[in-house]
N, C-alpha and C. Protein backbone atom coordinates (compact mmCIF):
# COMPACT_ATOMS: atom_id res chain seq x y z
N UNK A 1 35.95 -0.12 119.04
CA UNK A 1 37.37 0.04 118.83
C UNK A 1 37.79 1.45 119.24
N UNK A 2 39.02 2.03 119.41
CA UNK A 2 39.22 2.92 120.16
C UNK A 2 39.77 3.36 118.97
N UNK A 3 39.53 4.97 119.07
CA UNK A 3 39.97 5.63 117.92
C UNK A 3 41.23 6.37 118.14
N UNK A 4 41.68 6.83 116.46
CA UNK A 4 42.94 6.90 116.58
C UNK A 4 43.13 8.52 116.02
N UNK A 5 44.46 8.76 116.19
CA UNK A 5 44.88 10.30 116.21
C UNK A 5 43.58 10.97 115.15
N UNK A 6 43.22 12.05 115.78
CA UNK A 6 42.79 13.11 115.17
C UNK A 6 41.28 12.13 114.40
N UNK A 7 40.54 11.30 115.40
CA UNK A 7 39.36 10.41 114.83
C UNK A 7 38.15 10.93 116.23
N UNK A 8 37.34 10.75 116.24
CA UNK A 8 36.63 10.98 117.34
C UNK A 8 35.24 10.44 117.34
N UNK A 9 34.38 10.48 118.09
CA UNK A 9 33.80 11.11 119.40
C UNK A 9 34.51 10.20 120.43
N UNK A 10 35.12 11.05 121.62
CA UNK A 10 35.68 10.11 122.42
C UNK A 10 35.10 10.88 123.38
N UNK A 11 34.93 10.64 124.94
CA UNK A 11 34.44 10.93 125.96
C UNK A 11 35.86 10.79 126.95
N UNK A 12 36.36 9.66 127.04
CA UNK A 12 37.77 9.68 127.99
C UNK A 12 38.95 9.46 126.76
N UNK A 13 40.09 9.21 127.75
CA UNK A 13 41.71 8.94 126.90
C UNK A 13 41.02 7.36 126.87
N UNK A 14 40.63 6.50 127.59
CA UNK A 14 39.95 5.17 127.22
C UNK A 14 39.54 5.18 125.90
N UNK A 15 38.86 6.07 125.37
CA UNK A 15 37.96 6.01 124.04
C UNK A 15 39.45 6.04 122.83
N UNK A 16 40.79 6.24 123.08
CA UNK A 16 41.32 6.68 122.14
C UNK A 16 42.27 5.24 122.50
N UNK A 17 43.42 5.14 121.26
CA UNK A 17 44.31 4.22 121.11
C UNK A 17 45.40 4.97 121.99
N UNK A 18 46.13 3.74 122.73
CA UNK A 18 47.36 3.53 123.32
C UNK A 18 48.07 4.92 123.09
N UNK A 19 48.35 5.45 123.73
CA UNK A 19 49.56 7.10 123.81
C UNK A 19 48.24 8.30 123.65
N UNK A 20 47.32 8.32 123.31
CA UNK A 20 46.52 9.56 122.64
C UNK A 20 45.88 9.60 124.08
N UNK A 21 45.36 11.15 123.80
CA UNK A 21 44.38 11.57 124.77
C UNK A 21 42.90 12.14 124.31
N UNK A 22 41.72 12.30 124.62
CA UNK A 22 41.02 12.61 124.49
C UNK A 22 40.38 14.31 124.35
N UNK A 23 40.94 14.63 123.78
CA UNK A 23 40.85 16.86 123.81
C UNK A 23 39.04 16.85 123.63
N UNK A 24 38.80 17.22 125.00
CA UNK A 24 37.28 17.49 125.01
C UNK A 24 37.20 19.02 125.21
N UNK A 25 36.68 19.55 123.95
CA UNK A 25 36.61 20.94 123.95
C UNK A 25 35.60 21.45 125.00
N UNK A 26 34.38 20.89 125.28
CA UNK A 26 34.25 21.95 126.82
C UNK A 26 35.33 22.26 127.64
N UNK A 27 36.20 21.37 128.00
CA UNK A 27 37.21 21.54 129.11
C UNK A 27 38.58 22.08 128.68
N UNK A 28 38.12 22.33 127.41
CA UNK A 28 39.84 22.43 127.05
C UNK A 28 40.12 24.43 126.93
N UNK A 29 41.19 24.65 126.82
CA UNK A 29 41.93 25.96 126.79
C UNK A 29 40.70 27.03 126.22
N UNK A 30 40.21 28.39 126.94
CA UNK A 30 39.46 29.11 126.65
C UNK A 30 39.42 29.49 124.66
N UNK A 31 38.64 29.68 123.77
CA UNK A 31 38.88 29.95 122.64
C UNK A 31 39.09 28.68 121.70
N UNK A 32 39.18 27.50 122.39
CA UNK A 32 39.36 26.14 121.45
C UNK A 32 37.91 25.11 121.20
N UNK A 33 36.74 25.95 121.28
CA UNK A 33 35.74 25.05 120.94
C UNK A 33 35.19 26.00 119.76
N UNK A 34 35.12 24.81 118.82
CA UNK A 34 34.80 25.38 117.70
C UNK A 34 36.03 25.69 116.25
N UNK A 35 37.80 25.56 117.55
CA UNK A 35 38.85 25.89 116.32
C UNK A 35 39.03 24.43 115.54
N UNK A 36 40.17 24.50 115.59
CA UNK A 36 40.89 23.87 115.40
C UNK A 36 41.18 22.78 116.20
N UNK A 37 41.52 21.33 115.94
CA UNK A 37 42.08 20.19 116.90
C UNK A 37 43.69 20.13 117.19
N UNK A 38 43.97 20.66 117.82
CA UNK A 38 45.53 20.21 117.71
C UNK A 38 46.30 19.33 117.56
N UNK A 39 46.62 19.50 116.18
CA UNK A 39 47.81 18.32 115.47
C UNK A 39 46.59 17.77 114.62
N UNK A 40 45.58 18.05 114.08
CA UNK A 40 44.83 17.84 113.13
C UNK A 40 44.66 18.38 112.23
N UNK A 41 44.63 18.16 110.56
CA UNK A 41 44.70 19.05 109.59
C UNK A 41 42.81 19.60 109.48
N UNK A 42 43.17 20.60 109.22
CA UNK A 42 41.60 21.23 109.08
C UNK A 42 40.81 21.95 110.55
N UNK A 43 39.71 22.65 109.97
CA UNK A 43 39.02 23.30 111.06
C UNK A 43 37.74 22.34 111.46
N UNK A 44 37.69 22.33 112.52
CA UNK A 44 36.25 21.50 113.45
C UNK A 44 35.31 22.50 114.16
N UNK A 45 34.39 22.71 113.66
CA UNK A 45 33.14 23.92 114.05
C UNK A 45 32.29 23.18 115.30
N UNK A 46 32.42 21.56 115.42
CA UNK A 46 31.49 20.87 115.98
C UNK A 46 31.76 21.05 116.98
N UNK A 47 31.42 20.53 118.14
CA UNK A 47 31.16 19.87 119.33
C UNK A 47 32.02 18.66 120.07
N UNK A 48 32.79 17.91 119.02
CA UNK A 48 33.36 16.71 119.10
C UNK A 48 34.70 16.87 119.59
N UNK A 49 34.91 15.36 120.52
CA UNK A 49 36.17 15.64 120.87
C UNK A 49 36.64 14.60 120.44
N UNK A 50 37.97 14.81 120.52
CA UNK A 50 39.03 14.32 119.24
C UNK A 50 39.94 13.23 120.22
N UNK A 51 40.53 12.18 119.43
CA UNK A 51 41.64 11.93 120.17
C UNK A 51 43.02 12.51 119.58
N UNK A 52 44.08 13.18 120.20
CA UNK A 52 44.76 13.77 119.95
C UNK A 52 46.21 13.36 120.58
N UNK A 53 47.51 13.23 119.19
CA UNK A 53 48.41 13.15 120.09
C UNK A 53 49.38 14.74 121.23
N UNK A 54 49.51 13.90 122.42
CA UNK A 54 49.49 15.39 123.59
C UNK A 54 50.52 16.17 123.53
N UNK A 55 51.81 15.62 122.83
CA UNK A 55 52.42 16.61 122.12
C UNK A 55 52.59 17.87 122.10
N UNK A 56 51.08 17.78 121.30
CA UNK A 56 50.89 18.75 120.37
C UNK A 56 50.03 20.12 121.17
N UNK A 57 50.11 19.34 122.28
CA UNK A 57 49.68 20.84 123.31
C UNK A 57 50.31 20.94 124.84
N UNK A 58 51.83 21.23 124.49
CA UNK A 58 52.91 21.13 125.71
C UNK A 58 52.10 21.91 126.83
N UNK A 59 51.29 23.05 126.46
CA UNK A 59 51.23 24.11 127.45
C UNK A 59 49.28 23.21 128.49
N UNK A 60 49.44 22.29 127.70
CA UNK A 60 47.91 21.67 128.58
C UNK A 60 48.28 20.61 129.60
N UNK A 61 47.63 20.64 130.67
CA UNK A 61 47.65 19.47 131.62
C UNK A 61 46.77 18.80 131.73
N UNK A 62 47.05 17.42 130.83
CA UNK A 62 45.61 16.86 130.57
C UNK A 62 45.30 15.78 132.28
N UNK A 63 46.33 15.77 132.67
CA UNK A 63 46.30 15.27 134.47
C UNK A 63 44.88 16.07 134.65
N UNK A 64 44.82 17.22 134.88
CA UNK A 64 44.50 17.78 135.66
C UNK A 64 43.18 18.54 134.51
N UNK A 65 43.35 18.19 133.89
CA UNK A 65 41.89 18.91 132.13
C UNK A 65 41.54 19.90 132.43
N UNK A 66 42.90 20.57 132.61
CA UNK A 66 42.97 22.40 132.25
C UNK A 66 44.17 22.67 131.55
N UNK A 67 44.29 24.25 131.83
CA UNK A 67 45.45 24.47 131.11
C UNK A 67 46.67 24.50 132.52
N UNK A 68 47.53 24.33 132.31
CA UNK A 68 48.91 24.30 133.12
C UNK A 68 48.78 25.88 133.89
N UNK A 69 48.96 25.81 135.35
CA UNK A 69 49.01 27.29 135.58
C UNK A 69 50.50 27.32 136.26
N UNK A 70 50.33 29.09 136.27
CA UNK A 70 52.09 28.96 136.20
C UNK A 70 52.34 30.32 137.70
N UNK A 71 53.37 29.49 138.42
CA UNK A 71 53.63 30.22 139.52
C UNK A 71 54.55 31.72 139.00
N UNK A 72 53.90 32.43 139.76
CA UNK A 72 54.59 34.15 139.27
C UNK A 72 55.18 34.27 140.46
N UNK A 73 55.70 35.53 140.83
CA UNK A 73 56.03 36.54 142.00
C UNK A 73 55.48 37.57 141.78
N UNK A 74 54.49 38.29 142.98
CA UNK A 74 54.18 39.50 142.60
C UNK A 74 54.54 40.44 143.94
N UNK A 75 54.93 41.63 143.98
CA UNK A 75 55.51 42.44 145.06
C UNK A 75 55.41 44.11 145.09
N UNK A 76 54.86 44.70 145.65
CA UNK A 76 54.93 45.76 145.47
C UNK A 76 55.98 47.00 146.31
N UNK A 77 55.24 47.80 147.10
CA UNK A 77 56.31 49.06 147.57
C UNK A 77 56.93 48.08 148.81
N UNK A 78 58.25 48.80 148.33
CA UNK A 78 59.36 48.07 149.88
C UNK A 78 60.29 49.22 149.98
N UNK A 79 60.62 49.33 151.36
CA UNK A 79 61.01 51.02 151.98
C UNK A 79 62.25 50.75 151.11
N UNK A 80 62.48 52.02 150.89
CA UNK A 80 63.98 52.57 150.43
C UNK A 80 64.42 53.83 150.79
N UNK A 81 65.80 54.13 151.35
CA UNK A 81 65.87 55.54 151.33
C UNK A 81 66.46 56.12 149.90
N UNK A 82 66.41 57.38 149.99
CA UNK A 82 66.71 57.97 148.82
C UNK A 82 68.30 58.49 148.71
N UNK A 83 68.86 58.37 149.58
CA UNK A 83 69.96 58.73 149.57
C UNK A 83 71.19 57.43 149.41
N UNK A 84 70.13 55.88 149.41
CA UNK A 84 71.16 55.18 148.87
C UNK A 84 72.02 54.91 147.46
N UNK A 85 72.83 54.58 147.58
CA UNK A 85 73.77 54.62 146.35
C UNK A 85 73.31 53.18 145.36
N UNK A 86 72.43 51.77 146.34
CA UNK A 86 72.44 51.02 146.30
C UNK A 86 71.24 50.19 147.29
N UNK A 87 70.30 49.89 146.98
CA UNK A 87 69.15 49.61 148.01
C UNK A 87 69.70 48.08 148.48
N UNK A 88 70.70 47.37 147.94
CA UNK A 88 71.26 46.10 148.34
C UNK A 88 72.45 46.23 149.27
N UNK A 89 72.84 47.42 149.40
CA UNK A 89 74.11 47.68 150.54
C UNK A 89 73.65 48.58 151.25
N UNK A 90 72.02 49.17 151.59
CA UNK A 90 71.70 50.26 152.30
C UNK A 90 71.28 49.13 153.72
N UNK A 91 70.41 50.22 154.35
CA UNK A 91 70.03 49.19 155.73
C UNK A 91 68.91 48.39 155.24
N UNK A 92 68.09 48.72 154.16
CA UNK A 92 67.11 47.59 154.30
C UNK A 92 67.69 46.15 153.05
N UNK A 93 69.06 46.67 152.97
CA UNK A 93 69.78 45.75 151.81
C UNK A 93 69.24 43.68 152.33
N UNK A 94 69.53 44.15 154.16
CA UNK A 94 69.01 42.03 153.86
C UNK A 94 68.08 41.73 153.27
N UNK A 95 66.55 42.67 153.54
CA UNK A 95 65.33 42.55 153.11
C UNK A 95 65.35 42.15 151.54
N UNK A 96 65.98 43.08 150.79
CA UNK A 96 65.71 43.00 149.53
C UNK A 96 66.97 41.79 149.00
N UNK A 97 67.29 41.84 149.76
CA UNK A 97 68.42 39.75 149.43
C UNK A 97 67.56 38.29 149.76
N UNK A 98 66.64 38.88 150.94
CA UNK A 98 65.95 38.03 151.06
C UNK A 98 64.83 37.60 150.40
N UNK A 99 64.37 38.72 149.78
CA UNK A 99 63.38 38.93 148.94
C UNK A 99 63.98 37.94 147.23
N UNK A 100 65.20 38.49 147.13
CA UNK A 100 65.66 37.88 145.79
C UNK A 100 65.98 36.62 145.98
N UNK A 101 66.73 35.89 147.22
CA UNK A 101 66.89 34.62 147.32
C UNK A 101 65.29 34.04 147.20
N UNK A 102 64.53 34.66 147.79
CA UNK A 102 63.18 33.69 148.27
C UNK A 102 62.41 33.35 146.71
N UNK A 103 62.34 34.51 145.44
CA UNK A 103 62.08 34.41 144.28
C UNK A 103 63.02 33.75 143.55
N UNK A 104 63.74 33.83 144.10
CA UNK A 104 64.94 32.88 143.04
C UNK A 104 64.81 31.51 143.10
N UNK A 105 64.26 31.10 144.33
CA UNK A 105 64.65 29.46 144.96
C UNK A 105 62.93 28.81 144.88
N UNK A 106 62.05 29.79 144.58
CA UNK A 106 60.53 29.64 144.56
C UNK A 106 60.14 28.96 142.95
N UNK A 107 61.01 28.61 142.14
CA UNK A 107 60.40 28.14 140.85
C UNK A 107 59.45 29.06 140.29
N UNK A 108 59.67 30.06 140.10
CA UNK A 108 58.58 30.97 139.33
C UNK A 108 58.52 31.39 138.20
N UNK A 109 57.72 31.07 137.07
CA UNK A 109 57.67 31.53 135.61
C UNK A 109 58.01 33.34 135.40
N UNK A 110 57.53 34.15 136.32
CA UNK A 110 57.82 35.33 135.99
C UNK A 110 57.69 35.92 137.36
N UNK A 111 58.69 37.41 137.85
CA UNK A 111 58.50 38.37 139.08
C UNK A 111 58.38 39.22 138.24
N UNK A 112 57.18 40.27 139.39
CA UNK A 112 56.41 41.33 138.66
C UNK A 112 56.63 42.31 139.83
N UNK A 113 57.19 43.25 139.57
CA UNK A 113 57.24 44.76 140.56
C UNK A 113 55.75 45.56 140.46
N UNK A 114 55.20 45.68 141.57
CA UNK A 114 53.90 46.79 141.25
C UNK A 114 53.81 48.22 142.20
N UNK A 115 55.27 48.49 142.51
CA UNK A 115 55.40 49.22 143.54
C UNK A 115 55.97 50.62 142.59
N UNK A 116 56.78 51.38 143.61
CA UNK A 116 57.43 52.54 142.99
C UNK A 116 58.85 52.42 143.24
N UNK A 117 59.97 53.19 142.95
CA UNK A 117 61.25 52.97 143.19
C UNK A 117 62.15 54.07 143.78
N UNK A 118 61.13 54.86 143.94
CA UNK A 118 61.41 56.14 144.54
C UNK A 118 60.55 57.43 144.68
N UNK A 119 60.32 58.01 145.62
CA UNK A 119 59.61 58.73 146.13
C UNK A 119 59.30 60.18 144.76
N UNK A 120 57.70 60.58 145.05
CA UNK A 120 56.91 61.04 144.10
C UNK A 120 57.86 62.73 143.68
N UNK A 121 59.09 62.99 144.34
CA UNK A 121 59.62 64.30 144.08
C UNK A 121 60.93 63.84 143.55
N UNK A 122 61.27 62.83 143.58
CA UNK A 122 62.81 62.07 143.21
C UNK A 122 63.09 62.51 142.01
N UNK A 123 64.56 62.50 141.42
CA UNK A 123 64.93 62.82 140.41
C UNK A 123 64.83 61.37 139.38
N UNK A 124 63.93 61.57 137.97
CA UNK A 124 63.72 60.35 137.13
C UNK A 124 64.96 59.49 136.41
N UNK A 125 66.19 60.30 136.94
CA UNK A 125 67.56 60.28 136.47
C UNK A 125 68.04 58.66 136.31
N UNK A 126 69.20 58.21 135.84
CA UNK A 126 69.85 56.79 135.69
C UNK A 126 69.72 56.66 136.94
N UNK A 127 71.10 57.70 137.56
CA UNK A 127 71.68 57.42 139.14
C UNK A 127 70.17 56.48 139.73
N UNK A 128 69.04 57.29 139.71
CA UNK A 128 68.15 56.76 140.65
C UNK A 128 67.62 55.48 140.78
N UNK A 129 67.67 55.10 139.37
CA UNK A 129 67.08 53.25 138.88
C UNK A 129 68.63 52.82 139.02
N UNK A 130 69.74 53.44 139.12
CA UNK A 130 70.51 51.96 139.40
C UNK A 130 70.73 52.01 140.54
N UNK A 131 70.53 52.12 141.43
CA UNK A 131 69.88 51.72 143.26
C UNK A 131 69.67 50.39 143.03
N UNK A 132 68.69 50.32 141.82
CA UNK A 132 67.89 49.03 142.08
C UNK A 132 68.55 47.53 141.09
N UNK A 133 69.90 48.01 140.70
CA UNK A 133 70.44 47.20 139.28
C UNK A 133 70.59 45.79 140.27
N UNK A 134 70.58 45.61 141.34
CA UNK A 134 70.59 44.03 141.78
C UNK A 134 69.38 43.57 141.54
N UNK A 135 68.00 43.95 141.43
CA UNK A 135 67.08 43.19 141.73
C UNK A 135 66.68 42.72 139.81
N UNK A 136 67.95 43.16 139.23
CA UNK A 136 67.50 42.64 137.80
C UNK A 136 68.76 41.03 138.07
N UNK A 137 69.15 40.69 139.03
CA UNK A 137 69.98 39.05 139.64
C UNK A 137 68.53 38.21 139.35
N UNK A 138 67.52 38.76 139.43
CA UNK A 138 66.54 37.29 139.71
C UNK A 138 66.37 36.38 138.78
N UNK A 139 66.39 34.77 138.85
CA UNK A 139 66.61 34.17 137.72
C UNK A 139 65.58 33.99 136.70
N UNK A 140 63.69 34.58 136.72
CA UNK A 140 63.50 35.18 135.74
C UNK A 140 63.41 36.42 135.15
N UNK A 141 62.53 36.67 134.05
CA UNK A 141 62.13 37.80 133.65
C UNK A 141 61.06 38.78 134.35
């Protein structure tokens, strides 16, 4: 008989009842063999895998029996002069539109700057970071 929420030893989602999946802690999220079952009351020290409703772990892709990975943006130094008022209305302004349309329209969980924003003698002043107040348009964090 196929077992039911939070019952186990199951080997596939076959081994479990209708809607449940099978959480096999070798394969599952780094740090979860040995915790806890998700959406099960109590701690499991064993080895065993559970059938579990999937719910209860939005951030897992049991398609795929890992964890969900998530598309970023990552970008570093892009020319700027220092004398712009505005790096989006200077000359390399298409670049950095193109740059924001292309992250914007890319589905990405997070953009990450790893560059600099102005040259190593520049003044650390407001004026100087708001050059860059368009590239906070991108639609994430």
């Amino acid at each position: 008989d196929p077992c039911d929420v939070c019952q186990g030893d199951c080997n596939t989602d076959a081994d479990c009842m209708e809607g449940l999946v099978c959480f096999q802690k070798a394969n599952a999220m780094p740090g979860t063999m040995g915790a806890n079952v998700p959406g099960c009351i109590g701690e499991d020290l064993s080895k065993t895998d559970w059938c579990i409703d999937p719910t209860f772990l939005p951030e897992y892709d049991f398609v795929n029996s890992g964890p969900t990975s998530y598309k970023i943006a990552l970008w570093g130094d892009l020319p700027y002069r220092g004398d712009e008022v505005d790096v989006f209305d200077g000359e390399y302004g298409p670049m950095y539109q193109a740059l924001q349309d292309s992250i914007n329209s890319a589905g990405v969980e997070f953009a990450f700057h790893t560059g600099d924003v102005k040259s190593g003698g520049a003044s650390c002043g407001l004026s100087t970071y708001k050059r860059f107040r368009d590239l906070a348009e991108f639609n994430v964090p």
